[in-house]
Protein backbone atom coordinates (compact mmCIF):
# COMPACT_ATOMS: atom_id res chain seq x y z
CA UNK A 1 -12.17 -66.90 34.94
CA UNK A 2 -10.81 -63.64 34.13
CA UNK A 3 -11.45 -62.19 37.44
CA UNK A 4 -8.44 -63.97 38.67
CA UNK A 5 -6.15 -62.49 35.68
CA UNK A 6 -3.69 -59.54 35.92
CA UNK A 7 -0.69 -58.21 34.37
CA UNK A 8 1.61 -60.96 35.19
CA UNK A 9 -1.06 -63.75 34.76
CA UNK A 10 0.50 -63.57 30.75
CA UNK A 11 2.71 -66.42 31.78
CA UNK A 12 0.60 -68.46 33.57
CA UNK A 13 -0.08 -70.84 30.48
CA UNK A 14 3.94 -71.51 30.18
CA UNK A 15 4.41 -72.08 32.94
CA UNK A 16 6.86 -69.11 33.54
CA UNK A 17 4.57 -66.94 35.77
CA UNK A 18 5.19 -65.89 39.10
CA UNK A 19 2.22 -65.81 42.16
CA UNK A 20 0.91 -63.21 43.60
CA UNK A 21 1.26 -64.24 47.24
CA UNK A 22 -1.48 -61.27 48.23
CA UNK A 23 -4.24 -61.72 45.60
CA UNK A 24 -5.01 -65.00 47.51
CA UNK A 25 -5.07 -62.89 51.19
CA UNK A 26 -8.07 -61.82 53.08
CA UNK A 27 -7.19 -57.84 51.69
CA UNK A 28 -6.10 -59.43 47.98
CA UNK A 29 -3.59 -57.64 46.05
CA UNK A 30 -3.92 -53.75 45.88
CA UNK A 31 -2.49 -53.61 41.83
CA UNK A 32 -5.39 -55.59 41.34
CA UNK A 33 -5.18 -56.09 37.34
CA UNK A 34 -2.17 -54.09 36.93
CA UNK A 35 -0.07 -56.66 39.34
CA UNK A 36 3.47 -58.08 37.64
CA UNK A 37 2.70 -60.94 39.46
CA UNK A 38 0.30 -64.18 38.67
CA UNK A 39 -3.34 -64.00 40.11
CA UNK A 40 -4.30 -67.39 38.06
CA UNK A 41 -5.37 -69.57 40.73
CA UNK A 42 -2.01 -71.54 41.86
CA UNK A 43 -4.28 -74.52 44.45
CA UNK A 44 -0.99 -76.42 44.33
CA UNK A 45 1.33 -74.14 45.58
CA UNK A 46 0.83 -73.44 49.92
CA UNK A 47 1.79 -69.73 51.42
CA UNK A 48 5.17 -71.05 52.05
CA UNK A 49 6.07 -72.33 48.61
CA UNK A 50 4.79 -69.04 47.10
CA UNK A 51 6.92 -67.09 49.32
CA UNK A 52 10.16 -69.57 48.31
CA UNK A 53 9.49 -68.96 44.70
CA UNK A 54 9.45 -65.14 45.22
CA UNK A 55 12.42 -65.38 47.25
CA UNK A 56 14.63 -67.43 44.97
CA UNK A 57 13.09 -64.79 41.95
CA UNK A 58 14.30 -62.02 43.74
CA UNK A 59 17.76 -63.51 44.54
CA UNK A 60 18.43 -63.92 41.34
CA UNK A 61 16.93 -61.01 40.03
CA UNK A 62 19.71 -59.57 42.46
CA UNK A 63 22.68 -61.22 41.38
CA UNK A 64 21.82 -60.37 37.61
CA UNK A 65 21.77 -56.87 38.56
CA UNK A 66 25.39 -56.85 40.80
CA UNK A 67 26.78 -58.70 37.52
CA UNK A 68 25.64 -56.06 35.29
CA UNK A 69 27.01 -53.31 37.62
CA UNK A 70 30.36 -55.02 38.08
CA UNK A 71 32.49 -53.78 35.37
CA UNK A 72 34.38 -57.10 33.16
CA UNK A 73 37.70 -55.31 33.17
CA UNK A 74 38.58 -52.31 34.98
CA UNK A 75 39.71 -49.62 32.66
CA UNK A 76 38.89 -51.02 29.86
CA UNK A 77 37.09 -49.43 26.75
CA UNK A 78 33.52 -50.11 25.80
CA UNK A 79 33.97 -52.53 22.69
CA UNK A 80 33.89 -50.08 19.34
CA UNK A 81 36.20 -47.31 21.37
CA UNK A 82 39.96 -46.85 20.74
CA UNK A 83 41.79 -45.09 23.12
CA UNK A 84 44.26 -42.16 21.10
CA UNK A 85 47.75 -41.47 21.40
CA UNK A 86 48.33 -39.18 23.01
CA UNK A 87 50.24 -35.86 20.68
CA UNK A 88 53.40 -34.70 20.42
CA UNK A 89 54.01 -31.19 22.08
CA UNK A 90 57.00 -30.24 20.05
């Protein structure tokens, strides 16, 4: 039913999506159909493997950001950049 879909209910169908751990709470989820997160009905999954699952998503989410941030060589040039030489004062 499409009372159950939001946002992040796109994946659901591959398998990809991610629960919404509040949507199945007494209050349900207050981004309602604007929620990044699955609302699709997920019987399978308990409280406690929802939680995991957001967990481990935002661990990694985490560690892609720290390895963006880190820089591969320090000092170098961004790749199209050449450094100049430096001129002559005579």
């Amino acid at each position: 039913h499409c009372e159950h879909w939001s946002a992040g209910s796109k994946l659901h169908k591959f398998g990809k999506c991610t629960p919404c751990k509040f949507h199945r709470g007494r209050r349900g989820c207050k981004d309602g159909l604007r929620c990044r997160l699955c609302h699709y009905p997920h019987e399978e999954l308990t409280y406690t493997a929802i939680r995991r699952i957001l967990r481990q998503k935002s661990y990694e989410k985490r560690l892609l950001m720290e390895s963006l941030a880190k820089p591969t060589s320090y000092g170098a040039l961004p790749p199209g950049l050449v450094q100049r030489a430096p001129e002559d004062e005579a």
